[in-house]
Protein backbone atom coordinates (compact mmCIF):
# COMPACT_ATOMS: atom_id res chain seq x y z
CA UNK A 1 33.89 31.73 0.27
CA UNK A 2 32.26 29.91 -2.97
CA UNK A 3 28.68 29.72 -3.44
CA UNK A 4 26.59 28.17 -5.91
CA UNK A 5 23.87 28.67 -3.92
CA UNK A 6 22.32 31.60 -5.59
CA UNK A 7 21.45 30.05 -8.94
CA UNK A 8 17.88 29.94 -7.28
CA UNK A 9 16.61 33.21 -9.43
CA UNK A 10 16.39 31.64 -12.89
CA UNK A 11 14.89 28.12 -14.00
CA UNK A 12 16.91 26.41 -16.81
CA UNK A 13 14.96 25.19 -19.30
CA UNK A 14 15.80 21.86 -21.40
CA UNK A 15 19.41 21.81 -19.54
CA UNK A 16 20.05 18.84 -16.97
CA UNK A 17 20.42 20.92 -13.93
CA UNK A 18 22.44 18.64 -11.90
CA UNK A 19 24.81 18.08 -14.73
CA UNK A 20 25.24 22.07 -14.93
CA UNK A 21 25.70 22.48 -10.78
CA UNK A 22 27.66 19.44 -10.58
CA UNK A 23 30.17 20.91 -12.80
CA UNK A 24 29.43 24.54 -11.37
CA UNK A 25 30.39 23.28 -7.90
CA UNK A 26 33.76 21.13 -8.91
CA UNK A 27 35.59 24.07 -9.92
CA UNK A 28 35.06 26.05 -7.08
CA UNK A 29 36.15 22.93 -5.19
CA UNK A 30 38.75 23.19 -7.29
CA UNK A 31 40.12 26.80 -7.23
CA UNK A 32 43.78 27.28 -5.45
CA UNK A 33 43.17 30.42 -3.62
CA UNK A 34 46.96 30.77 -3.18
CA UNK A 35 47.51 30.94 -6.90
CA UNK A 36 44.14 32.32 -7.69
CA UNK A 37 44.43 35.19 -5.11
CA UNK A 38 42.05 37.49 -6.96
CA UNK A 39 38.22 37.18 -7.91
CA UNK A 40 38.86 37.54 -11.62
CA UNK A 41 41.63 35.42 -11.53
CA UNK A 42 39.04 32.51 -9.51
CA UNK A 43 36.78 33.97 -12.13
CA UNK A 44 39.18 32.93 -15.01
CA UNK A 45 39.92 29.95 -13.72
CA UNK A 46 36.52 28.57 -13.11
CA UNK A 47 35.32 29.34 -16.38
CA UNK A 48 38.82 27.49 -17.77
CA UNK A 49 37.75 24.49 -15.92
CA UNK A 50 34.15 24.04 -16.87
CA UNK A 51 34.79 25.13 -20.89
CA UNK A 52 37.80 21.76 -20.57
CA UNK A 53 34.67 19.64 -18.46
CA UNK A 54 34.11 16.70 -20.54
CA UNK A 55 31.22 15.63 -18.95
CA UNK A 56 29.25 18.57 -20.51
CA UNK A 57 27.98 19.64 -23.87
CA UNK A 58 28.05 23.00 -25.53
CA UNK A 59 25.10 24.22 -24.29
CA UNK A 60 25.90 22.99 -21.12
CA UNK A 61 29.07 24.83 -20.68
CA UNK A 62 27.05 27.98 -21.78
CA UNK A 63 24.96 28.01 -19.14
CA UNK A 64 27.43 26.87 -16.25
CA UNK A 65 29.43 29.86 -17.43
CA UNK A 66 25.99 32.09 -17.25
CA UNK A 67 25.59 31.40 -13.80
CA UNK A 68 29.13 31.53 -12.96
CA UNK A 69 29.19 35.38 -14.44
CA UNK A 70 26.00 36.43 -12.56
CA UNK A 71 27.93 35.10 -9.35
CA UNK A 72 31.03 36.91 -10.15
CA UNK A 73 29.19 40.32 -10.42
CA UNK A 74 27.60 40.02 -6.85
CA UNK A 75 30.90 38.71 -5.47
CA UNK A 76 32.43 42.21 -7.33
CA UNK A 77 30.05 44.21 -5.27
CA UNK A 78 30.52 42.06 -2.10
CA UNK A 79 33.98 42.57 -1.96
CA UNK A 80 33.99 45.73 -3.38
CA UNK A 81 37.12 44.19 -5.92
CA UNK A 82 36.96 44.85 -9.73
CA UNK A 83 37.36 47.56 -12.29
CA UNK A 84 34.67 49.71 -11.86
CA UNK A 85 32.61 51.17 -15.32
CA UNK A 86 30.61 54.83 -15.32
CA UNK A 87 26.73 53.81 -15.64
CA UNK A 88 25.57 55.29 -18.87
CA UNK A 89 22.64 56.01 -16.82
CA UNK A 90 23.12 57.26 -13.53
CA UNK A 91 26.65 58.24 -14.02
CA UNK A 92 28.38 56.25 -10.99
CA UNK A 93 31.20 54.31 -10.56
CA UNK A 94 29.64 50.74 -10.50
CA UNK A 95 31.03 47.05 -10.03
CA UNK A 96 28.24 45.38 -12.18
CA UNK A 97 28.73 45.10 -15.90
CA UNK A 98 25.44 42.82 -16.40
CA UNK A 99 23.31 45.68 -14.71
CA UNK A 100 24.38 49.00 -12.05
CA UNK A 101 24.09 48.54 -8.51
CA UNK A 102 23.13 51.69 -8.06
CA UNK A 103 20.45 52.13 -10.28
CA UNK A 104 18.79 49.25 -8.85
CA UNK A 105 19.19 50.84 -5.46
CA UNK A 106 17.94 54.44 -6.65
CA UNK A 107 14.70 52.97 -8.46
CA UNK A 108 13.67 51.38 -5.03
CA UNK A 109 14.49 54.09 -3.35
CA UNK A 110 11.85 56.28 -5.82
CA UNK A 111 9.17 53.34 -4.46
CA UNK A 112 9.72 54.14 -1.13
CA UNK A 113 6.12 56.04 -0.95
CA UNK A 114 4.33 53.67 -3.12
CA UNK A 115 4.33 50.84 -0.03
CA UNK A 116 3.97 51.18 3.80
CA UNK A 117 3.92 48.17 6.11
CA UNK A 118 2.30 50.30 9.14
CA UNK A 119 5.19 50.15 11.22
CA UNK A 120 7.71 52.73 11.07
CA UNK A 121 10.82 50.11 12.02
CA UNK A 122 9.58 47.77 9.46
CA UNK A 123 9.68 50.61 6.92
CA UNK A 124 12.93 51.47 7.83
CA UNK A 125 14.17 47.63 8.18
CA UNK A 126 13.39 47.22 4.58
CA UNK A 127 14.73 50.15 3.25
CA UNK A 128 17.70 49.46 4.69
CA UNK A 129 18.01 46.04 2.98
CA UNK A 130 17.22 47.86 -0.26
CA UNK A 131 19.69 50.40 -0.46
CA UNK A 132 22.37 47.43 0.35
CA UNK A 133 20.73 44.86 -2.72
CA UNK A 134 23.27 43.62 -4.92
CA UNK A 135 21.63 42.03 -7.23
CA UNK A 136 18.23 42.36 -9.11
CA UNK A 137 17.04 39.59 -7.55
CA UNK A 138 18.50 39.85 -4.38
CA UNK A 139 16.12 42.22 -2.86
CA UNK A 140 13.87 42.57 0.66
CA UNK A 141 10.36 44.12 0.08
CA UNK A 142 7.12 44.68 1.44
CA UNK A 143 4.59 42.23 0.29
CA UNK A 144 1.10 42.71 0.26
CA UNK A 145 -0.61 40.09 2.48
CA UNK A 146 -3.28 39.65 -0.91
CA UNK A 147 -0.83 39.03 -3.46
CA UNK A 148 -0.25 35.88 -1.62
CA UNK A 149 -2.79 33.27 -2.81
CA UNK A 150 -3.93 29.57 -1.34
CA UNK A 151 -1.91 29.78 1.83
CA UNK A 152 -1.86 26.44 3.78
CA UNK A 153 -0.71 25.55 6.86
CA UNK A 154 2.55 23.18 6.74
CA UNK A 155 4.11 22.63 10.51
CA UNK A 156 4.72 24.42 13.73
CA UNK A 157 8.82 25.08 13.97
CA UNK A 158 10.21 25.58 16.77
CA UNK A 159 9.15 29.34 17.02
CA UNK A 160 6.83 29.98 14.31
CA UNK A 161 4.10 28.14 12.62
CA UNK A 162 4.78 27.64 8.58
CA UNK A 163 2.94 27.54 5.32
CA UNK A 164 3.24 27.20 1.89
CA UNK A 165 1.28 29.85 -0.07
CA UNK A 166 1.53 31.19 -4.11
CA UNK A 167 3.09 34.74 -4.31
CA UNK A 168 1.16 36.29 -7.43
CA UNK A 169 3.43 38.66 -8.67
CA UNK A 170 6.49 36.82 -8.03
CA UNK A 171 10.17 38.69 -6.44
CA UNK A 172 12.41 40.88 -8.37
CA UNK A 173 14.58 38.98 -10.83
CA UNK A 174 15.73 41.09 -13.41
CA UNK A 175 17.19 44.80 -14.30
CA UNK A 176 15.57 46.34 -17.46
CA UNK A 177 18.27 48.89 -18.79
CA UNK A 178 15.83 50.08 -21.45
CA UNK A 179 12.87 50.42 -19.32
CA UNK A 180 15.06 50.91 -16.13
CA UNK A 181 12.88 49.31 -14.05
CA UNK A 182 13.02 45.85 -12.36
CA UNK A 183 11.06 43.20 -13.81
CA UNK A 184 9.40 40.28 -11.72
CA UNK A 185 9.65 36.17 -11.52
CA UNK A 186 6.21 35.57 -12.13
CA UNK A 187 3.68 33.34 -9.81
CA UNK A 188 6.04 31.11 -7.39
CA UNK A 189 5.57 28.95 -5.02
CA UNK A 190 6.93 30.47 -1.12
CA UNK A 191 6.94 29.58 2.52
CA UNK A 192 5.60 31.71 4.79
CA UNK A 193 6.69 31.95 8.29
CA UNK A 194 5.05 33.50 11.32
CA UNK A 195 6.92 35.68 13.39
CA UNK A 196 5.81 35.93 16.72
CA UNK A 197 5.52 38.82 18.96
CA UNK A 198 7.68 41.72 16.68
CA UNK A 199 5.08 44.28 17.65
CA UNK A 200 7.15 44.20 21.45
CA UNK A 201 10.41 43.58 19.83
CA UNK A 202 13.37 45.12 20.63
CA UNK A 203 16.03 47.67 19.27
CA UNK A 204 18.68 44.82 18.65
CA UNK A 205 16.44 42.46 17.68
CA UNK A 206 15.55 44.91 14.49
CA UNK A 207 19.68 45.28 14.29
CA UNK A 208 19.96 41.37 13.96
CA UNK A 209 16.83 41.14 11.74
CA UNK A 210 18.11 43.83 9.40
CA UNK A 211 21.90 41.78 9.46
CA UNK A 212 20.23 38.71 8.55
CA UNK A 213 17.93 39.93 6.15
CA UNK A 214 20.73 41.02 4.29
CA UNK A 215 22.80 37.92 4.84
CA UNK A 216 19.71 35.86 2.94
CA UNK A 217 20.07 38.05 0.13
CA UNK A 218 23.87 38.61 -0.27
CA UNK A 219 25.25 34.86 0.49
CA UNK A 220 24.84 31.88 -1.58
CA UNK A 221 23.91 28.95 0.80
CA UNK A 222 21.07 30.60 2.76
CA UNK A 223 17.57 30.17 2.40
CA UNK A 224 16.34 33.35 0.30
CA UNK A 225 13.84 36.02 2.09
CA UNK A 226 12.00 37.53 -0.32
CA UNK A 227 10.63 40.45 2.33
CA UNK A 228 7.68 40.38 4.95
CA UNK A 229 4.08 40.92 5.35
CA UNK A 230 0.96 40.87 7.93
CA UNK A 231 -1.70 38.94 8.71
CA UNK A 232 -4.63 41.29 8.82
CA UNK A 233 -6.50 38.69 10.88
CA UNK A 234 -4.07 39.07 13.71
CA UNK A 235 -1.30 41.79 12.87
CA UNK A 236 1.44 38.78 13.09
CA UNK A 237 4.33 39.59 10.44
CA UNK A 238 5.50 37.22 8.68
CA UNK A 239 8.81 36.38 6.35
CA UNK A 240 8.18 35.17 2.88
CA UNK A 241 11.05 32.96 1.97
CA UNK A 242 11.93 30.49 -0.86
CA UNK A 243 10.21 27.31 -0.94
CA UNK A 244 12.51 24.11 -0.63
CA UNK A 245 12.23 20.73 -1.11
CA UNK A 246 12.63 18.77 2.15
CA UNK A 247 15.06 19.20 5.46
CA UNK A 248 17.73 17.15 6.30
CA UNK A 249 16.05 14.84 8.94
CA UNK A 250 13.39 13.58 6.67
CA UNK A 251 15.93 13.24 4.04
CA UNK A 252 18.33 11.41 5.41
CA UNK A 253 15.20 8.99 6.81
CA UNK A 254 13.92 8.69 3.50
CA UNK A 255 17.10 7.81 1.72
CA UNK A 256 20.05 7.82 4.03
CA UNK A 257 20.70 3.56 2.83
CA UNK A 258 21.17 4.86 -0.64
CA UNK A 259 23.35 7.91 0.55
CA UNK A 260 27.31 7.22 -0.88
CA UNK A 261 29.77 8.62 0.82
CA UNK A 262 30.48 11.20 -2.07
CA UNK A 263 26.99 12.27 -1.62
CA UNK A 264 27.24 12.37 2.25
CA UNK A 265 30.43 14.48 1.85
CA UNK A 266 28.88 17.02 -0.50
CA UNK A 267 25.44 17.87 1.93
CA UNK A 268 28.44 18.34 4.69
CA UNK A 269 30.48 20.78 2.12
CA UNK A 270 27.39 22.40 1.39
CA UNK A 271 25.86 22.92 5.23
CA UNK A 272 29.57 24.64 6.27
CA UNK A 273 30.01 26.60 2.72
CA UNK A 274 27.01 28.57 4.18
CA UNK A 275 28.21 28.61 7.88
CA UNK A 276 31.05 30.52 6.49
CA UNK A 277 29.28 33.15 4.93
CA UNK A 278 27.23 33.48 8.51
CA UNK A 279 30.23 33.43 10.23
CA UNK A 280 32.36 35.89 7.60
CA UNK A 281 29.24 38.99 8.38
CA UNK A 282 30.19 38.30 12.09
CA UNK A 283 27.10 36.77 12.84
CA UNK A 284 25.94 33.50 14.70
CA UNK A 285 22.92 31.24 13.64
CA UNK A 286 22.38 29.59 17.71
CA UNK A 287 20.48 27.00 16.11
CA UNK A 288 21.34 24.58 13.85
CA UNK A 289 20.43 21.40 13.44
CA UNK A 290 18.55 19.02 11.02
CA UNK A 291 15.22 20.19 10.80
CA UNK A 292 16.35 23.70 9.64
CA UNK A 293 18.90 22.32 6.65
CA UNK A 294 17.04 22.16 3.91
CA UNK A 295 17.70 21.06 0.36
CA UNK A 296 16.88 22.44 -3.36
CA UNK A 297 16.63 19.52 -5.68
CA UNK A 298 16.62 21.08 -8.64
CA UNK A 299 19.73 22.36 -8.14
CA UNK A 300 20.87 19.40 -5.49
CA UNK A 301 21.98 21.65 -3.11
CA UNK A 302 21.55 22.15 0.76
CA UNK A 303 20.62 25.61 2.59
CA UNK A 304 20.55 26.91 6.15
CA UNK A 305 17.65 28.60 7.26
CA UNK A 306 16.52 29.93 10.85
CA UNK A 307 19.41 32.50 11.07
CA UNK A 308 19.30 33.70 15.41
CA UNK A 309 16.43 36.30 14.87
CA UNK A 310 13.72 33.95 13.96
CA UNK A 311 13.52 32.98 17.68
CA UNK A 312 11.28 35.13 20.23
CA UNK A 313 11.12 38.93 19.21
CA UNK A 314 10.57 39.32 22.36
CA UNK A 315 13.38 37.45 24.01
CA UNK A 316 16.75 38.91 24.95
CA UNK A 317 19.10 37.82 21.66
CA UNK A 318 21.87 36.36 24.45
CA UNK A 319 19.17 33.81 25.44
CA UNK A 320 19.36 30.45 25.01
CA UNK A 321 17.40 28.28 23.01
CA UNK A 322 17.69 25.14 20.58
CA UNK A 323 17.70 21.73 20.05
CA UNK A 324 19.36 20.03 23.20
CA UNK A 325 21.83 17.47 21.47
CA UNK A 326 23.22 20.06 19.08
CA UNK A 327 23.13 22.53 21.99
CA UNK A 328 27.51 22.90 22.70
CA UNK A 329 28.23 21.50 26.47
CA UNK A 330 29.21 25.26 27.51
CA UNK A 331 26.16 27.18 26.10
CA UNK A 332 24.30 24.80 28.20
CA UNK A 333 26.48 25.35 31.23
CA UNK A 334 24.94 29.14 30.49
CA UNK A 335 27.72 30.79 28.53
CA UNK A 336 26.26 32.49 25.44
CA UNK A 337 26.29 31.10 21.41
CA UNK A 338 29.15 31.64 19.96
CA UNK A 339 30.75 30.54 16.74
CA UNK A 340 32.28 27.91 18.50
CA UNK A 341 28.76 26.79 19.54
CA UNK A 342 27.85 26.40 15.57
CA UNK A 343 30.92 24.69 14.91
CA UNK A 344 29.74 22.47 18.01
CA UNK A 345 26.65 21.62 16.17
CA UNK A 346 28.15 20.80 12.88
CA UNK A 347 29.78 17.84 14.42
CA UNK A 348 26.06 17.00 15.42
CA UNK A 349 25.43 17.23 12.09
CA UNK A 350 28.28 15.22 10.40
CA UNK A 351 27.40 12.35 12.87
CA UNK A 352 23.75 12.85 11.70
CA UNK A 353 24.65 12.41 8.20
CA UNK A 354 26.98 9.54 8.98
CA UNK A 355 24.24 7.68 10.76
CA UNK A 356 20.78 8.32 9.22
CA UNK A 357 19.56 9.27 12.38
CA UNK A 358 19.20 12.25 14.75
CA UNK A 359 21.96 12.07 17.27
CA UNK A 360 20.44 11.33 20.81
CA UNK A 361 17.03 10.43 19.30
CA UNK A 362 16.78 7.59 21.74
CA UNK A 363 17.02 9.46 25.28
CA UNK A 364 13.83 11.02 26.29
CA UNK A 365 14.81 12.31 29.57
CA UNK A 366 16.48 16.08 28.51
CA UNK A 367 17.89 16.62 31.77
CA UNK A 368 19.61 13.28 32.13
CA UNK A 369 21.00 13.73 28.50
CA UNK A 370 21.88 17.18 29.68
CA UNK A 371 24.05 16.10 32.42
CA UNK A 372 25.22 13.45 30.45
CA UNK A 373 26.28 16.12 27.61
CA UNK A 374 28.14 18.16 29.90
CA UNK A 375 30.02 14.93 31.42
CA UNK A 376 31.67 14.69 27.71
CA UNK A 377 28.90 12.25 26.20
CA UNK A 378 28.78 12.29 22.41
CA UNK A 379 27.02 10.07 19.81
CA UNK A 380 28.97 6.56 18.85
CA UNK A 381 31.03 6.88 15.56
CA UNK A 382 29.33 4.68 12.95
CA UNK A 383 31.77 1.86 11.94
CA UNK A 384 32.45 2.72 8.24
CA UNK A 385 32.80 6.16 8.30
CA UNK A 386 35.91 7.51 6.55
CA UNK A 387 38.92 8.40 9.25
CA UNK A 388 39.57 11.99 7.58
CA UNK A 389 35.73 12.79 8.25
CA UNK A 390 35.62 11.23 11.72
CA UNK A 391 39.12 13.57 12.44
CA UNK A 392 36.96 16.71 11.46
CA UNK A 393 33.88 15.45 12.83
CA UNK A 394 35.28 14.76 16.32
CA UNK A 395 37.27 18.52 16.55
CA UNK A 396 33.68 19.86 16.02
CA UNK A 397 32.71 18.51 18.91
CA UNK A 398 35.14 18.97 21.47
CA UNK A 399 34.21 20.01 24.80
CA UNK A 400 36.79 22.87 24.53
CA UNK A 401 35.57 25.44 22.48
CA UNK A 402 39.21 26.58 21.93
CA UNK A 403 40.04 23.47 20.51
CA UNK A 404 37.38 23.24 17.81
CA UNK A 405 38.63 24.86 14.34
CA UNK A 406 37.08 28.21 13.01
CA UNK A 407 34.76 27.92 10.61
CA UNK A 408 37.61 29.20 7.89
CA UNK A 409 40.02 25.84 9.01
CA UNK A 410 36.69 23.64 8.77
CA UNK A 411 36.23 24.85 5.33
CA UNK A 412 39.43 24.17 4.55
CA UNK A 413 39.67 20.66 5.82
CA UNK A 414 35.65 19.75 4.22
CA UNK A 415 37.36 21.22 0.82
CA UNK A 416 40.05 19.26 0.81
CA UNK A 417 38.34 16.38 1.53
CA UNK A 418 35.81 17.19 -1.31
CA UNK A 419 38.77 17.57 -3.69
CA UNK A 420 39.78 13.70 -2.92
CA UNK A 421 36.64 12.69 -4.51
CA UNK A 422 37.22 15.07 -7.28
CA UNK A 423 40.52 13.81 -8.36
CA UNK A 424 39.85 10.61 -7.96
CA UNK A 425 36.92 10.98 -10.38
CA UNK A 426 39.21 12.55 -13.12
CA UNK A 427 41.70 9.76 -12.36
CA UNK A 428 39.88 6.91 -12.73
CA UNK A 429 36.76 8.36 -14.61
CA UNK A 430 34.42 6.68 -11.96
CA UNK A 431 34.16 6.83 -8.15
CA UNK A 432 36.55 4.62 -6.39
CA UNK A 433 36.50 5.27 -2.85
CA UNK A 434 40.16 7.41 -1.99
CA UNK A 435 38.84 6.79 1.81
CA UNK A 436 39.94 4.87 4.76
CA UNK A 437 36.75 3.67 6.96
CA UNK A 438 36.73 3.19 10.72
CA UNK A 439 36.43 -0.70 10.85
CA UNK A 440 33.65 -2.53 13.38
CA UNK A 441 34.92 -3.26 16.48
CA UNK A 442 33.75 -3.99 20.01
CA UNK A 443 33.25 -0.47 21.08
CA UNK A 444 31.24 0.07 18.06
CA UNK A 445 28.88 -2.79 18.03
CA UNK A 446 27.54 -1.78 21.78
CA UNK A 447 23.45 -1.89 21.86
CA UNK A 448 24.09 2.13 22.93
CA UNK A 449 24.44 4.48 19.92
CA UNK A 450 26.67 6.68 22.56
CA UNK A 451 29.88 7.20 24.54
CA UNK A 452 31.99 9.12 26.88
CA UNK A 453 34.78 10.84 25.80
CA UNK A 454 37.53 12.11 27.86
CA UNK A 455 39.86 15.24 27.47
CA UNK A 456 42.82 12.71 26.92
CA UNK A 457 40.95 11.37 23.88
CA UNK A 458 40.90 14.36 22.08
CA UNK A 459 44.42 15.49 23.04
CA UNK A 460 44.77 14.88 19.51
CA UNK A 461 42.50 17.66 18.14
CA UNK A 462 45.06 20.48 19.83
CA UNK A 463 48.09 19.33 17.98
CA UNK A 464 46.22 19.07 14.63
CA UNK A 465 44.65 22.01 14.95
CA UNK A 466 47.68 23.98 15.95
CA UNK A 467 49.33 23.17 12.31
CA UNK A 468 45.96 23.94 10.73
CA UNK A 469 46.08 27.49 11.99
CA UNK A 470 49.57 27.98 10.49
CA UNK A 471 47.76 28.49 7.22
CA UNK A 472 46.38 31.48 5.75
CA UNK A 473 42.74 32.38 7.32
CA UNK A 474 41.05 34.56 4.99
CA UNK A 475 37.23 34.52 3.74
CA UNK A 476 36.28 32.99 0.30
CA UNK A 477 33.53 33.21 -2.00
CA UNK A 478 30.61 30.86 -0.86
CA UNK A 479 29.54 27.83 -3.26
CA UNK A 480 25.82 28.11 -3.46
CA UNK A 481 23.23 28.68 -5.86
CA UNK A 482 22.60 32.16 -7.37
């Protein structure tokens, strides 16, 4: 999977960033994994693509090929795939040529006594994430609940309430080889969540925070976790995570008439680019919808956040909770989350992002829409919407699980529809639309902004999803920010 997600670690100064990540992200989009069937030979080609982009400068190019070499080196040590060097230092066999993996790992390891969250499963939660970091600034740490200054309260999620607060020393973001030390951001601006009741938490809900701990520090495409703290007023821990810019919802409120469909097509790309990683560590989010997509405008790029353990501590993972209309028909029949339940509530999402507005937002009786749900209701398709996104859009959210395409066929089919825009761009030098749009008709233009559908209207999905599975399933590099 490609990411380009994890260029979140370093500002660029005096580049235009969204000049830079545009770029970054078209030749990912643009990488034949067939012929490309190695990372240095995606590596190679990447860099091949953005030195021959005319759209950027010298010092542009630099820089897009800076971040794609600090990608390449965690994607060495993710996939274990590369010629390995002997440190100089340590004397192992390491992946990283910009820095060793393992010296990183053995200098936290020497700070293990210098820090102490009080709980002996926290300790050991965190250490665990450390001795797994990849990356100098991809590490999980204690922070002291003082080093965070001017906390305010934001919102109440669904779990947890939220602030924004300034972390004083900043997170890890660079490897020293002279000093060999790490070396620290600076002051930042972070989000603080609450987590509620981990003092009665469970064994496997420390094995799922510890999976998806590491997940927000390994993957491009998922919001960042610093590390955790306490509250000393009330013993609550809490995560401290990268501060974004705005979710989804409000987004897509604020600006959804000036959304193209290029730009629609890219926060889609983005959202399943990072469902892929999720899905690739063999883990499940439960809960994804609008409110928890969230977007990085520096770098114009969308993240998932609320991976499955930032519900109850205290509630069996198995349970059920969510959003009811992203909530897949047989999860609320009472079978359990699966990634055929995500993949469910990406097709939420698509429709979301095709209509400006939450799907369902109109019914305010949950148990009718419930019913409804399970009868085969779904949101009306927006006249205008581009057949080849409606096709995917629709498979997401058939009332078969079985039927709806793995998260490795959806990335597939959202690629390939990415690389019609990209094509078409170097063809023509400007956008012309290479889509054909679902025209208004009179099952559109109803006053409802839903509709039934039967199994015999999505017949269809089996037979193209059949073909789709003929190809190759294999996980790729994740295109997210660094």
């Amino acid at each position: 999977m490609a990411s380009i997600s994890n260029i979140r670690d370093q500002e660029i100064k005096d580049i235009p960033n969204e000049k830079v990540f545009a770029a970054f992200s078209r030749a990912y989009t643009l990488t034949d994994y067939t012929i490309n069937n190695t990372l240095k030979k995606r590596y190679e080609f990447r860099k091949n693509t953005i030195y021959e982009d005319e759209t950027l400068n010298y010092d542009e190019k630099n820089e897009a090929i800076r971040i794609l070499s600090r990608r390449y080196e965690y994607d060495k040590i993710i996939y274990n795939e590369g010629e390995r060097r002997t440190c100089e230092n340590c004397q192992n066999e390491c992946l990283a040529t910009l820095y060793c993996e393992y010296c990183i790992r053995n200098y936290l390891r020497t700070k293990f006594n210098d820090w102490t969250s009080g709980n002996v499963d926290i300790d050991n939660l965190i250490q665990q994430c450390q001795l797994e970091s990849i990356g100098p600034n991809k590490i999980i740490e204690w922070v002291p609940y003082n080093k965070l200054l001017s906390i305010e309260y934001l919102t109440k999620g669904g779990f947890s309430e939220i602030y924004s607060a300034y972390w004083e020393d900043g997170h890890y973001n660079e490897w020293n080889s002279e000093k060999r030390q790490l070396e620290r951001y600076g002051k930042e601006k972070v989000v603080v969540k609450r987590l509620e009741n981990v003092k009665n938490a469970n064994r496997s809900w420390f094995e799922e925070a510890k999976s998806h701990l590491t997940i927000s520090n390994k993957w491009a495409g998922i919001i960042q976790c610093y590390g955790l703290t306490q509250d000393p007023s009330d013993g609550d821990y809490m995560l401290v995570m990268c501060h974004m810019s705005i979710d989804l919802r409000n987004h897509l409120k604020q600006k959804h008439n000036i959304l193209t469909w290029k730009k629609k097509i890219k926060i889609i790309v983005d959202i399943i680019d990072a469902l892929s990683a999720i899905h690739v560590e063999n883990a499940i989010h439960r809960d994804l919808h609008s409110g928890n997509i969230l977007y990085l405008e520096d770098y114009d790029y969308w993240y998932i956040s609320d991976l499955g353990f930032c519900g109850p501590a205290d509630k069996p993972i198995k349970s059920t909770y969510g959003n009811l209309p992203y909530i897949a028909p047989e999860v609320i029949a009472g079978k359990e989350c699966s990634y055929a339940s995500d993949i469910y509530s990406i097709g939420m999402l698509m429709w979301e992002i095709s209509s400006g507005q939450p799907p369902f937002a109109n019914f305010e009786n949950d148990f009718d829409l419930l019913i409804r749900i399970l009868h085969g209701m779904r949101p009306k398709i927006i006249s205008g919407t581009p057949l080849e996104y409606i096709k995917i859009m629709t498979q997401c959210w058939d009332a078969d699980p079985l039927r709806r395409p793995n998260v490795n066929m959806l990335h597939g089919m959202i690629m390939d529809l990415s690389k019609l825009n990209i094509l078409n761009d170097k063809k023509n030098k400007k956008f012309l639309n290479p889509f054909t749009f679902l025209q208004p008709s009179s099952r559109s233009s109803s006053k409802t902004n839903y509709t039934t559908y039967t199994d015999k209207e999505q017949e269809g999905n089996q037979s193209s999803q059949s073909s789709s599975k003929k190809k190759q399933e294999q996980p790729k590099e994740t295109v997210g920010g660094m």
